[in-house]
Protein backbone atom coordinates (compact mmCIF):
# COMPACT_ATOMS: atom_id res chain seq x y z
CA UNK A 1 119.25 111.63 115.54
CA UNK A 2 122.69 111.15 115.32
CA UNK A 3 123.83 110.46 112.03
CA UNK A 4 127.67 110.14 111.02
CA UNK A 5 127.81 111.43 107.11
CA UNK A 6 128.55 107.89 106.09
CA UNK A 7 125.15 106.96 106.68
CA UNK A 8 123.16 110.35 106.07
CA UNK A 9 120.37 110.18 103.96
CA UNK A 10 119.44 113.68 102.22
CA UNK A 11 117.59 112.74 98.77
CA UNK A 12 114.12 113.87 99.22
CA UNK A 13 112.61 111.40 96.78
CA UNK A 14 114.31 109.14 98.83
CA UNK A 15 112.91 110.05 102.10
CA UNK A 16 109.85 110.29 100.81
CA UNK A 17 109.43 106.79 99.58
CA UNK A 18 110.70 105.41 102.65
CA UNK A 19 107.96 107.33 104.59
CA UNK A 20 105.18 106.31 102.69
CA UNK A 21 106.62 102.59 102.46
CA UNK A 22 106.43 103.03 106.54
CA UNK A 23 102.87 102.08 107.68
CA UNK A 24 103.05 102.94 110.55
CA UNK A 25 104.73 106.34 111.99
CA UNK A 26 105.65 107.14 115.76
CA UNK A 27 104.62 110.73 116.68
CA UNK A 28 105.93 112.67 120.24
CA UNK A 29 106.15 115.73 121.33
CA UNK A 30 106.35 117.47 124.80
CA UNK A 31 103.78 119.68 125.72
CA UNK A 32 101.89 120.48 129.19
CA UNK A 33 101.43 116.45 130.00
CA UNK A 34 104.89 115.73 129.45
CA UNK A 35 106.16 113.73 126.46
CA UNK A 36 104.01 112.19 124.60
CA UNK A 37 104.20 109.28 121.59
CA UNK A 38 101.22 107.82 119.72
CA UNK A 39 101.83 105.50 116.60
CA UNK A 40 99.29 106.53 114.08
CA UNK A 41 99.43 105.74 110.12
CA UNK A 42 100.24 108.58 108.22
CA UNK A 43 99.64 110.18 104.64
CA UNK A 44 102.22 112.66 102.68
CA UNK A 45 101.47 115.29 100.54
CA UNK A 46 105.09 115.74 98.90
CA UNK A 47 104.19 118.57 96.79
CA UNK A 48 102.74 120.64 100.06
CA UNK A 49 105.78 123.09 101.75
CA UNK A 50 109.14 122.63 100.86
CA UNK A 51 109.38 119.10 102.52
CA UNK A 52 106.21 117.80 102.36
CA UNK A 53 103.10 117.68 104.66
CA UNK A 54 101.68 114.93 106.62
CA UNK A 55 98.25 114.23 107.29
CA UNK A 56 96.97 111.87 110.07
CA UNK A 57 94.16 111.87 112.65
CA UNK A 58 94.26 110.93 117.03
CA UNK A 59 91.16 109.60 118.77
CA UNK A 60 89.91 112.24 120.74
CA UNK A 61 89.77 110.76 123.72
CA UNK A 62 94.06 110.94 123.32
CA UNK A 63 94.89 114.01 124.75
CA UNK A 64 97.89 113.95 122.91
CA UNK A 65 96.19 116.11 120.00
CA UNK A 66 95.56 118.52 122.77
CA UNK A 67 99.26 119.61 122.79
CA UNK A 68 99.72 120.05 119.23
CA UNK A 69 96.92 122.13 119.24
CA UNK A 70 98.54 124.17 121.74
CA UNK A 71 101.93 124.77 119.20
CA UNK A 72 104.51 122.07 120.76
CA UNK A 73 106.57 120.61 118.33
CA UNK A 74 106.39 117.18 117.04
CA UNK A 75 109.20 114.92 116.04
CA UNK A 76 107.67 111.69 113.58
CA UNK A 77 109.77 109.00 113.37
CA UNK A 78 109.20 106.46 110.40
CA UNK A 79 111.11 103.32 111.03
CA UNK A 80 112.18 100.81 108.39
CA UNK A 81 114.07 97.85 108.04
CA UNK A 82 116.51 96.56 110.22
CA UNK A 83 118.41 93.93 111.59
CA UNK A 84 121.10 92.81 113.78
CA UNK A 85 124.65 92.40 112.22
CA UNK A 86 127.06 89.01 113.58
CA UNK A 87 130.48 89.81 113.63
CA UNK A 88 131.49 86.77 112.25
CA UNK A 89 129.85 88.06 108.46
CA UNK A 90 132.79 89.71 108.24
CA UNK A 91 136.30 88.87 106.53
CA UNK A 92 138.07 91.08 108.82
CA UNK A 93 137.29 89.18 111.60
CA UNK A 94 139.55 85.74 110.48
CA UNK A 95 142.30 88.76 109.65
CA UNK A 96 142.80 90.40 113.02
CA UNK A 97 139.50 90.26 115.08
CA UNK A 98 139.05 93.69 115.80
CA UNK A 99 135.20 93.56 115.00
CA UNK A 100 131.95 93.76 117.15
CA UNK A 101 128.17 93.51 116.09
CA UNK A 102 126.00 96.36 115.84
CA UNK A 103 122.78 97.07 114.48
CA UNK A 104 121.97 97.90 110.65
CA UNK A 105 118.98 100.37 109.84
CA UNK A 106 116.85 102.52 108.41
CA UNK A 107 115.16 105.80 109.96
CA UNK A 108 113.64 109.42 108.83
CA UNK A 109 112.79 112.04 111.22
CA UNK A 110 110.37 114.19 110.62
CA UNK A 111 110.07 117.50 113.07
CA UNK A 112 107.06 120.31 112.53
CA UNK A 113 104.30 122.08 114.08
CA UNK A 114 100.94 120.86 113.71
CA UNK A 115 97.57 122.02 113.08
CA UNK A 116 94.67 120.73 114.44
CA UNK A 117 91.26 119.97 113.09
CA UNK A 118 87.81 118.31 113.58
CA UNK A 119 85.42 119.65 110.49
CA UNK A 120 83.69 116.82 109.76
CA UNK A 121 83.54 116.85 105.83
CA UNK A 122 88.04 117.26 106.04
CA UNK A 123 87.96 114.25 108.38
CA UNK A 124 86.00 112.38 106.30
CA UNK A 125 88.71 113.25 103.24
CA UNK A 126 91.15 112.43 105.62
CA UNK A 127 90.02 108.79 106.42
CA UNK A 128 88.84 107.87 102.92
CA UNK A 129 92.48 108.75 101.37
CA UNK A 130 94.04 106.86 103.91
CA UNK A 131 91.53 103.63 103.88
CA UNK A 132 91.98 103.97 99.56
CA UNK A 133 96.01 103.75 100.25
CA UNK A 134 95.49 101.22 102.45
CA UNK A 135 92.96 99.37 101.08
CA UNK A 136 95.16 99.48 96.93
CA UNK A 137 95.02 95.75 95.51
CA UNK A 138 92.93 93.71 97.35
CA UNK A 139 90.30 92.17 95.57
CA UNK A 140 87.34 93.45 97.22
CA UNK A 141 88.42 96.70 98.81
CA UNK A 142 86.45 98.31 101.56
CA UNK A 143 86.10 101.74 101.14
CA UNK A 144 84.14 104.10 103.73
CA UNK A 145 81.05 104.43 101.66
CA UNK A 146 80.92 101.08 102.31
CA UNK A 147 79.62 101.92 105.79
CA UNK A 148 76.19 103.50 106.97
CA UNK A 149 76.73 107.46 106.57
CA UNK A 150 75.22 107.35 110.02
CA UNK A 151 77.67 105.03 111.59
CA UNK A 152 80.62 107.43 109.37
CA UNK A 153 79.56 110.46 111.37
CA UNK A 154 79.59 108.76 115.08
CA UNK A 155 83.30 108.18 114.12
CA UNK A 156 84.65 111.50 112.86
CA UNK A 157 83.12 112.83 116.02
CA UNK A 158 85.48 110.63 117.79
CA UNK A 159 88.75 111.78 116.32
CA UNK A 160 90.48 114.91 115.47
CA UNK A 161 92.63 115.21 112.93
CA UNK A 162 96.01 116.91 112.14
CA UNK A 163 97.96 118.38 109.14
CA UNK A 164 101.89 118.88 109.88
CA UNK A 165 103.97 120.62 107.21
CA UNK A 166 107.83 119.41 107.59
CA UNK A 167 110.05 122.06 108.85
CA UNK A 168 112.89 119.84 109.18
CA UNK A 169 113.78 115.97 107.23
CA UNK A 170 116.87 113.68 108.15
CA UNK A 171 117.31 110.04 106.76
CA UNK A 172 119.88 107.54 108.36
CA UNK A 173 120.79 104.69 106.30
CA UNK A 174 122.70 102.80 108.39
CA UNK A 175 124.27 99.57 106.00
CA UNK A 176 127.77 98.80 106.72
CA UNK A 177 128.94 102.17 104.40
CA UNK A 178 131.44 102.24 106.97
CA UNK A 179 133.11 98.74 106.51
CA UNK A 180 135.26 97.61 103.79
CA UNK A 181 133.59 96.46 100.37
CA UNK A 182 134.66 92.97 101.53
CA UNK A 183 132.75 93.72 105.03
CA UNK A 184 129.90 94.52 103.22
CA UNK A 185 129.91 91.70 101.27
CA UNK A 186 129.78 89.33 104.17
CA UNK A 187 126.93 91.34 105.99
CA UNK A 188 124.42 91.08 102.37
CA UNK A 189 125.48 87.60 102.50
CA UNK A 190 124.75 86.86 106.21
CA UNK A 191 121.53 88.42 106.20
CA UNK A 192 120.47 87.49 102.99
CA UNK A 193 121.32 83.43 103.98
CA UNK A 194 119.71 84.41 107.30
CA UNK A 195 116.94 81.81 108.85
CA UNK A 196 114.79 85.55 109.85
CA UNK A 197 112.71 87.09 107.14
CA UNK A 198 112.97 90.38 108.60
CA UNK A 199 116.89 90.11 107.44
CA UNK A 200 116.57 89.47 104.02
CA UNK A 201 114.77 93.08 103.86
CA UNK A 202 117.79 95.20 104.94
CA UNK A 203 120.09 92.30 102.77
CA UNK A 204 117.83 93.88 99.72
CA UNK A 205 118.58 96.90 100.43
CA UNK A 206 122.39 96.85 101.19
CA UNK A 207 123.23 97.55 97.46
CA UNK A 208 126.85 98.82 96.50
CA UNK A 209 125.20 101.72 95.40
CA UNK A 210 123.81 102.87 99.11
């Protein structure tokens, strides 16, 4: 990813909360059918390796599992807020002009080798953790229990999960850092007076501070 130091990202708490606040993740790799992406929700074990391990399952019948079981390398990509930037939120352009939009954002890239399981009894950890985090503060959460053991089993069979320590972690924070404090000023303000939703999110996070 390129990523200009203004707008790296290294904190690992950091990283890590914007990964789990991600629901869902994008993984790829390239293997023996080519490149290959899948969007799957993810968990993170931040206390497993020195960057944390991910956790996250394919359904089988995605032969995408097939070529991290094999050793290619995956790259996750965890996407978070973003929004387009009008160059007329910023002061500079009533003194000179010399401005153009662009795109704000927020990304981390994950890159490790996976490995590749199907015992039923970790699959059935696997899905219950992830259906608990999902599932946090609704009033009558569904949990898997909540399902004939029966019907449980059927489904493991039918996907494969995956652990995937991080060997590698880069965060882009892309918010105007590279503007003047009065540019930055007018981009909060545009997208927080924006008439999209999805703006005020990135306006939030656009703190001086960033």
């Amino acid at each position: 990813m390129y990523c200009p130091a203004a707008f790296r990202q290294d904190d690992l708490p950091t990283l890590h909360a914007q990964i789990h606040a991600s629901g869902l993740a994008i993984v790829t790799s390239s293997g023996a059918q080519g490149l290959q992406a899948s969007h799957l929700p993810l968990l993170l074990e931040p206390g497993e390796g020195e960057f944390g391990t991910l956790y996250g399952h394919f359904a089988r019948a995605n032969g995408h599992w097939r070529d991290l079981a094999a050793g290619a390398e995956a790259l996750v990509v965890f996407s978070g807020a973003d929004a387009y930037v009008h160059p007329g939120w910023y002061p500079a352009k009533a003194e000179h002009g010399k401005v153009v939009p662009t795109w704000n954002y927020i990304a981390v890239h994950a890159w490790g080798q996976a490995e590749v399981f199907d015992e039923p009894e970790r699959l059935l950890e696997l899905v219950s953790r992830l259906s608990e985090r999902h599932e946090q503060g609704r009033p009558q959460p569904w949990a898997v229990s909540d399902a004939p053991r029966d019907y449980i089993d059927s489904m493991l069979r039918a996907i494969v999960g995956f652990a995937l320590p991080i060997r590698r972690l880069e965060g882009k924070w892309k918010l105007s850092q590279n503007r003047s404090s009065n540019d930055q000023a007018g981009v909060r303000t545009g997208l927080a007076t924006s008439n999209n939703p999805r703006d005020h999110e990135l306006a939030a996070r656009m703190n001086p501070t960033d």
